[in-house]
PDB file of N, CA and C in Angstrom:
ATOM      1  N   UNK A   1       9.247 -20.681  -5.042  1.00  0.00           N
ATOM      2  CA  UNK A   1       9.300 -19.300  -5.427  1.00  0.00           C
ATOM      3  C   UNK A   1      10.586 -18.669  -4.931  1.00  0.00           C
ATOM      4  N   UNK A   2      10.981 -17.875  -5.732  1.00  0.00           N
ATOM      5  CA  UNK A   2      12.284 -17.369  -5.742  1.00  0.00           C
ATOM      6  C   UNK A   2      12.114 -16.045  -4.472  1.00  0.00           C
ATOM      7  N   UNK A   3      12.881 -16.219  -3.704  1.00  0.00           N
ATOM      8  CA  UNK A   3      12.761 -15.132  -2.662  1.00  0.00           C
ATOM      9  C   UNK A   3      12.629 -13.388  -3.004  1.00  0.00           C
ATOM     10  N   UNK A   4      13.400 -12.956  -4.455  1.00  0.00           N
ATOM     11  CA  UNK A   4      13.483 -11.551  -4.644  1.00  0.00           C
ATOM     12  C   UNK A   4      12.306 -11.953  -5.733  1.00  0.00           C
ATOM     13  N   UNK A   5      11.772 -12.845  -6.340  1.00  0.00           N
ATOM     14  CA  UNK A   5      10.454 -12.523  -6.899  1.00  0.00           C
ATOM     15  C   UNK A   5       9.307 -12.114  -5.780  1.00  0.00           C
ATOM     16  N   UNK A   6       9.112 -12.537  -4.722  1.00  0.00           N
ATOM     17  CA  UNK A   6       8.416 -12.266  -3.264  1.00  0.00           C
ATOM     18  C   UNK A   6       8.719 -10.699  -3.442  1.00  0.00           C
ATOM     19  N   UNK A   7       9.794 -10.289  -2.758  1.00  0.00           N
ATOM     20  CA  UNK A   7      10.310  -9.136  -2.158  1.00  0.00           C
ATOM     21  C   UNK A   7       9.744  -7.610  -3.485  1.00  0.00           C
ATOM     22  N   UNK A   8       9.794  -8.429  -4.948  1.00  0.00           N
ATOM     23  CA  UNK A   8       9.510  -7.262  -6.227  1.00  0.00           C
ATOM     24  C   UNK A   8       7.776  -7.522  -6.309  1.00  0.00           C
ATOM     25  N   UNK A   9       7.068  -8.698  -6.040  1.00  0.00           N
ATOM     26  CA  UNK A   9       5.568  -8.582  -5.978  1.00  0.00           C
ATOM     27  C   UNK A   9       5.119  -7.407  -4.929  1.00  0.00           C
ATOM     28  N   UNK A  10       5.597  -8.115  -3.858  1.00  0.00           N
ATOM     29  CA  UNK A  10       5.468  -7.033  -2.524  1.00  0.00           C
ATOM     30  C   UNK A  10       5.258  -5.240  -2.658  1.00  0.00           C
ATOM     31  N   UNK A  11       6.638  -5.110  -2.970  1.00  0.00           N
ATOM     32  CA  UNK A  11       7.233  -4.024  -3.140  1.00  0.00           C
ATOM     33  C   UNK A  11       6.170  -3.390  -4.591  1.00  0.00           C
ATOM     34  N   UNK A  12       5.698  -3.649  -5.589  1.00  0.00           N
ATOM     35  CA  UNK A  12       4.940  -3.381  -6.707  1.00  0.00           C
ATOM     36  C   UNK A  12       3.502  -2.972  -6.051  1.00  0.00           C
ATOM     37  N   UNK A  13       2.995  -4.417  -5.320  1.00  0.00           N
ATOM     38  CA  UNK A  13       1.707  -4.153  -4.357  1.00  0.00           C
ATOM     39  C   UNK A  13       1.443  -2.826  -3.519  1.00  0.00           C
ATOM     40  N   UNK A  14       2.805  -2.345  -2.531  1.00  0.00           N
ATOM     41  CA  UNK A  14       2.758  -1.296  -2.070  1.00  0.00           C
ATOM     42  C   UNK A  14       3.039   0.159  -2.637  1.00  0.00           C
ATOM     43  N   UNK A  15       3.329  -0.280  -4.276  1.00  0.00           N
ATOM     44  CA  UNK A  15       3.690   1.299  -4.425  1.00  0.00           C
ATOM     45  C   UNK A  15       1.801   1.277  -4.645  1.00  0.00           C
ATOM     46  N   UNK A  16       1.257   0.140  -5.455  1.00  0.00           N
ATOM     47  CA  UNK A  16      -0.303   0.202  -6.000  1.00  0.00           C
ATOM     48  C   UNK A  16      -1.074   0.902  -4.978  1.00  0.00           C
ATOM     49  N   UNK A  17      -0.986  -0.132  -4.181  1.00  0.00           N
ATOM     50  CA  UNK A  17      -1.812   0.676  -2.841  1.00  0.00           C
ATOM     51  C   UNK A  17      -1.672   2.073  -2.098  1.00  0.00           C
ATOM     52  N   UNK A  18      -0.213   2.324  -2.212  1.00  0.00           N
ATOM     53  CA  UNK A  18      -0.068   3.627  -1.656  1.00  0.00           C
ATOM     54  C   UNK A  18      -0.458   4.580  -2.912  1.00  0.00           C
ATOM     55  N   UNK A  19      -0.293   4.391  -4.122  1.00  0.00           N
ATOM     56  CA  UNK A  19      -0.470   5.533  -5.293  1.00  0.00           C
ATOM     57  C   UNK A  19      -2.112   5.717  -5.358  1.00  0.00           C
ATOM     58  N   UNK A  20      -3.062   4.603  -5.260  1.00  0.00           N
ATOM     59  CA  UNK A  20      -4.241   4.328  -4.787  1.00  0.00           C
ATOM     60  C   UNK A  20      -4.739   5.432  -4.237  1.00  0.00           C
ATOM     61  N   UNK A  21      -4.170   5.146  -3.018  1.00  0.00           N
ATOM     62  CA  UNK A  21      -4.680   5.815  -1.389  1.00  0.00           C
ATOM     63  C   UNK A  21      -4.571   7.435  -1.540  1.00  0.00           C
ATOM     64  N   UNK A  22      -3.253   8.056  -1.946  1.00  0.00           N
ATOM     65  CA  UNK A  22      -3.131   9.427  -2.606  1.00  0.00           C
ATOM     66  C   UNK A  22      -3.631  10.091  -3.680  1.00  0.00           C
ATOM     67  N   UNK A  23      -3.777   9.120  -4.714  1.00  0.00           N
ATOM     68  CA  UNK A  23      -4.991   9.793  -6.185  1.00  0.00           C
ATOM     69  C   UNK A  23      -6.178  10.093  -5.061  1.00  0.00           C
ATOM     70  N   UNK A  24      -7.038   8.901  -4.768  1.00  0.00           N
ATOM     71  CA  UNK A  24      -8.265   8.773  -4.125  1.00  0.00           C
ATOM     72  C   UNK A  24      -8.018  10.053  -2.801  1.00  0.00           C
ATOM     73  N   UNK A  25      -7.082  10.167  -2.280  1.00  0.00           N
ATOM     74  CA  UNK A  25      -7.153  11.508  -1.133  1.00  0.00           C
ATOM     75  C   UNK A  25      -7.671  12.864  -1.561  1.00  0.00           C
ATOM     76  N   UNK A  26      -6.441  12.969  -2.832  1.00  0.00           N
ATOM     77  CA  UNK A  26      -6.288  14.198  -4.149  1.00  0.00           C
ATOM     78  C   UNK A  26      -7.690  14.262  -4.101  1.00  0.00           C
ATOM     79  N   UNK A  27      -8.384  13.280  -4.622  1.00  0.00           N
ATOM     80  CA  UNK A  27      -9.466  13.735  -5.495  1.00  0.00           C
ATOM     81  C   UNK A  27     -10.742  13.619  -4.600  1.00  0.00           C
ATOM     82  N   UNK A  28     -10.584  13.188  -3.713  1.00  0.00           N
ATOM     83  CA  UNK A  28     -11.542  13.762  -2.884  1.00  0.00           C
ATOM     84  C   UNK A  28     -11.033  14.866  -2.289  1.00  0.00           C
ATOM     85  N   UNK A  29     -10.413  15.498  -1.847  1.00  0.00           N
ATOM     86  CA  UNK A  29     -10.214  16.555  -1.710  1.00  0.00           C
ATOM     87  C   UNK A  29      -9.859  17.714  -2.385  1.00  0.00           C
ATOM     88  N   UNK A  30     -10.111  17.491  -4.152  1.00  0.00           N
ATOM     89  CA  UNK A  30     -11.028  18.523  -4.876  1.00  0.00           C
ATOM     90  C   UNK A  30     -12.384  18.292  -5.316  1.00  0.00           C
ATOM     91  N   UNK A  31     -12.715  17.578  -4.586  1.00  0.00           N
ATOM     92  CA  UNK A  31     -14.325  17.530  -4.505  1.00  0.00           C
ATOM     93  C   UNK A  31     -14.966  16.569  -5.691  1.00  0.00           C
ATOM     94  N   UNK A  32     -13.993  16.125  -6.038  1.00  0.00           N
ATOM     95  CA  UNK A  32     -14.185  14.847  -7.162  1.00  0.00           C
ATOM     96  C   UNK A  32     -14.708  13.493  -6.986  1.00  0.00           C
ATOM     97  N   UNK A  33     -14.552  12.618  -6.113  1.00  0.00           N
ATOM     98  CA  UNK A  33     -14.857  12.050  -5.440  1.00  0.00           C
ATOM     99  C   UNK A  33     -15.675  11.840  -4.017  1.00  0.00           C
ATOM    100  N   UNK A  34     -16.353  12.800  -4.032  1.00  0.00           N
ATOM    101  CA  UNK A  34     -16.815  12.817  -2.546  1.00  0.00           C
ATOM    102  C   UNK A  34     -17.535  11.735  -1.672  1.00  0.00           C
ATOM    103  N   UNK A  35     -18.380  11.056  -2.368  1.00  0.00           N
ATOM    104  CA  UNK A  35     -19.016  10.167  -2.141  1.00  0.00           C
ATOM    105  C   UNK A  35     -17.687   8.802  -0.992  1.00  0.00           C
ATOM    106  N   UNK A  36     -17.005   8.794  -1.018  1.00  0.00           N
ATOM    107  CA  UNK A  36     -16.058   7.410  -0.218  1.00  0.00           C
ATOM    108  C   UNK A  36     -16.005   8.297   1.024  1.00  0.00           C
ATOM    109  N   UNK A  37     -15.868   7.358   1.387  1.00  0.00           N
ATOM    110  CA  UNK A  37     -15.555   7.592   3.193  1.00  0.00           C
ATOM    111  C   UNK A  37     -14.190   7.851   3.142  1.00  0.00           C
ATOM    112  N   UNK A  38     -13.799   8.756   4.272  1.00  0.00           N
ATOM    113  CA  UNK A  38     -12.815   8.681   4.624  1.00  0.00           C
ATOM    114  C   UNK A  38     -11.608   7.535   5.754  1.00  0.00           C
ATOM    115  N   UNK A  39     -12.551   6.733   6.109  1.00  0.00           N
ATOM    116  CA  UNK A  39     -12.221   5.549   6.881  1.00  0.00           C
ATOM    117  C   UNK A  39     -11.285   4.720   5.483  1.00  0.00           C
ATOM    118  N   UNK A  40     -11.848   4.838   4.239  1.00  0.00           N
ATOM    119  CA  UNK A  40     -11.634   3.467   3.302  1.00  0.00           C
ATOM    120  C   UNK A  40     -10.033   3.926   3.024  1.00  0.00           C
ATOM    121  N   UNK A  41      -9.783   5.363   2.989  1.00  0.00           N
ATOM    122  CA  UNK A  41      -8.473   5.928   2.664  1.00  0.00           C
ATOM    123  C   UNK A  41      -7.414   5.767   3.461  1.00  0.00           C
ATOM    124  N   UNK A  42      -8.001   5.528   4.789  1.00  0.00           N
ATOM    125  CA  UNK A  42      -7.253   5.742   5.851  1.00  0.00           C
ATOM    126  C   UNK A  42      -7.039   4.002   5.777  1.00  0.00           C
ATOM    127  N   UNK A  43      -7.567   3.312   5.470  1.00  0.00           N
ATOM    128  CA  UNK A  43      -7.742   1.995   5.796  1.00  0.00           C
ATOM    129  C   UNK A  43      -6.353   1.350   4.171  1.00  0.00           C
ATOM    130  N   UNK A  44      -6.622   1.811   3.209  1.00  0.00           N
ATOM    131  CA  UNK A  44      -5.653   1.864   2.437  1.00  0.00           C
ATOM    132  C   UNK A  44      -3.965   2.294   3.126  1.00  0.00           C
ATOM    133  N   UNK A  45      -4.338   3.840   3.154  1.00  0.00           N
ATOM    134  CA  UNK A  45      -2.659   3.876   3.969  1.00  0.00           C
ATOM    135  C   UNK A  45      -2.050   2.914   5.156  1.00  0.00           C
ATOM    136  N   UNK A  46      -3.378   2.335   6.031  1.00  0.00           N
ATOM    137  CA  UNK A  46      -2.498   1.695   6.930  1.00  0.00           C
ATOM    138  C   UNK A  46      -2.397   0.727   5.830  1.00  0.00           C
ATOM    139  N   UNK A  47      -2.878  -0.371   5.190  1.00  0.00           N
ATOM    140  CA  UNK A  47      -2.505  -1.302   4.392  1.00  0.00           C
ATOM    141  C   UNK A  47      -0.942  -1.423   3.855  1.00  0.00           C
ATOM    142  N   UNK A  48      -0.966  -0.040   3.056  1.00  0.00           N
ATOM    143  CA  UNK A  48       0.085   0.521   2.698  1.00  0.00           C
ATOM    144  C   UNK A  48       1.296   0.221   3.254  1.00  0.00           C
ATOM    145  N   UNK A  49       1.359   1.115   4.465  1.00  0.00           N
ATOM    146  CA  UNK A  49       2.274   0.840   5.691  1.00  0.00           C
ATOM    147  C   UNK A  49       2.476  -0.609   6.453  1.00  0.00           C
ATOM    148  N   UNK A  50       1.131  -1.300   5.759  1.00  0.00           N
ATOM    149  CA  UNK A  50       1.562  -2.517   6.860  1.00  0.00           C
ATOM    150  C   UNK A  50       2.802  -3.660   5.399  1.00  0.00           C
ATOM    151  N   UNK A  51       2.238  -3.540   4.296  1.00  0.00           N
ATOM    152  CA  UNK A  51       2.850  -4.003   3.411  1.00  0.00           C
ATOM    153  C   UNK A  51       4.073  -3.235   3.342  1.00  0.00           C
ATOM    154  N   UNK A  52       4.425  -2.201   3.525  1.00  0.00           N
ATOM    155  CA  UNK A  52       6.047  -2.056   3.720  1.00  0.00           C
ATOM    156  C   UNK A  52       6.212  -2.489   4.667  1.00  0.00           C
ATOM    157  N   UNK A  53       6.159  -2.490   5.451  1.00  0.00           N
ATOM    158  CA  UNK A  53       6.867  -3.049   6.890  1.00  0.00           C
ATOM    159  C   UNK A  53       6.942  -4.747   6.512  1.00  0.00           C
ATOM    160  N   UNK A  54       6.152  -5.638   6.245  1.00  0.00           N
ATOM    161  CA  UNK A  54       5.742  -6.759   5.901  1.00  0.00           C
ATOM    162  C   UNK A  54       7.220  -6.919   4.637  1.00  0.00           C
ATOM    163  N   UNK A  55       7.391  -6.015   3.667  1.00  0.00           N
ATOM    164  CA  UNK A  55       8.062  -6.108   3.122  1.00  0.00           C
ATOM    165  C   UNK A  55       9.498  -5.942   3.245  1.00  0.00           C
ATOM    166  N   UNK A  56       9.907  -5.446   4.325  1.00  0.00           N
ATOM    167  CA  UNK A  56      10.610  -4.812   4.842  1.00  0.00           C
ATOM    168  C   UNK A  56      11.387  -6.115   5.689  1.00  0.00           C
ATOM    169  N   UNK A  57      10.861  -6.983   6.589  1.00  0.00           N
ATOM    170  CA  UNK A  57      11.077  -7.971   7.466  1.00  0.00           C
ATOM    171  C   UNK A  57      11.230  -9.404   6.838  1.00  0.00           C
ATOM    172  N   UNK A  58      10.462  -9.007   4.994  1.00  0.00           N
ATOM    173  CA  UNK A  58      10.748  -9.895   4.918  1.00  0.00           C
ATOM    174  C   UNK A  58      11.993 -10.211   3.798  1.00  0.00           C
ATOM    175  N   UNK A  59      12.750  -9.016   3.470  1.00  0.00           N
ATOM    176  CA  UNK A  59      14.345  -9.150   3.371  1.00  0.00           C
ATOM    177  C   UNK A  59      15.198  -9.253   4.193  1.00  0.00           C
ATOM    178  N   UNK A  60      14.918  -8.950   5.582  1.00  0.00           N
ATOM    179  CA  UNK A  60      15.758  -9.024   6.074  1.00  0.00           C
ATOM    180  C   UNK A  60      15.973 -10.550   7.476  1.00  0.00           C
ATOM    181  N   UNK A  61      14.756 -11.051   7.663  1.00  0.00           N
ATOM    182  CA  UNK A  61      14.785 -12.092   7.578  1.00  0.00           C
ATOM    183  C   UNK A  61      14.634 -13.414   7.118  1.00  0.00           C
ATOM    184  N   UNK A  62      15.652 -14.241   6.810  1.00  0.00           N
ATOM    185  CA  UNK A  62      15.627 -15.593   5.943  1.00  0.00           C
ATOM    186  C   UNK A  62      14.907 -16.386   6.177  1.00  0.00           C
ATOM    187  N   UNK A  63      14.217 -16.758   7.104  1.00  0.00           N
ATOM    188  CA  UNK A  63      13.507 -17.370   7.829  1.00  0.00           C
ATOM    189  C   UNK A  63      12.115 -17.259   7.075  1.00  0.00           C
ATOM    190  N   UNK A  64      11.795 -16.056   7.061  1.00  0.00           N
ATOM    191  CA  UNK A  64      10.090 -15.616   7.013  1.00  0.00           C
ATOM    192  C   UNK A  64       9.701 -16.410   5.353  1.00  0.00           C
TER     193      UNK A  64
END
């Protein structure tokens, strides 16, 4: 596998998850969704954050 095919899956994954995590915030917080926990949102953004960072380390080291 081609290293910048990695780096554009990645990078696609985290916009998903983060655009995810913010609709699902939005809309529970116009009362649209109420029913989810708020743990599952919070559990998305760190995801989020951990896949940038993940993505992040892994341009810039060759190794990984």
């Amino acid at each position: 596998m081609n290293q910048s095919y990695i780096n554009r899956k990645l990078t696609q994954i985290l916009g998903i998850v983060l655009g995810m995590a913010i609709a699902l915030w939005i809309l529970r917080g116009l009362g649209i969704l109420t029913f989810i926990p708020g743990g599952v949102i919070w559990l998305l953004l760190l995801g989020a954050i951990a896949l940038g960072v993940f993505s992040y380390f892994q341009r810039r080291w060759w190794r990984f």
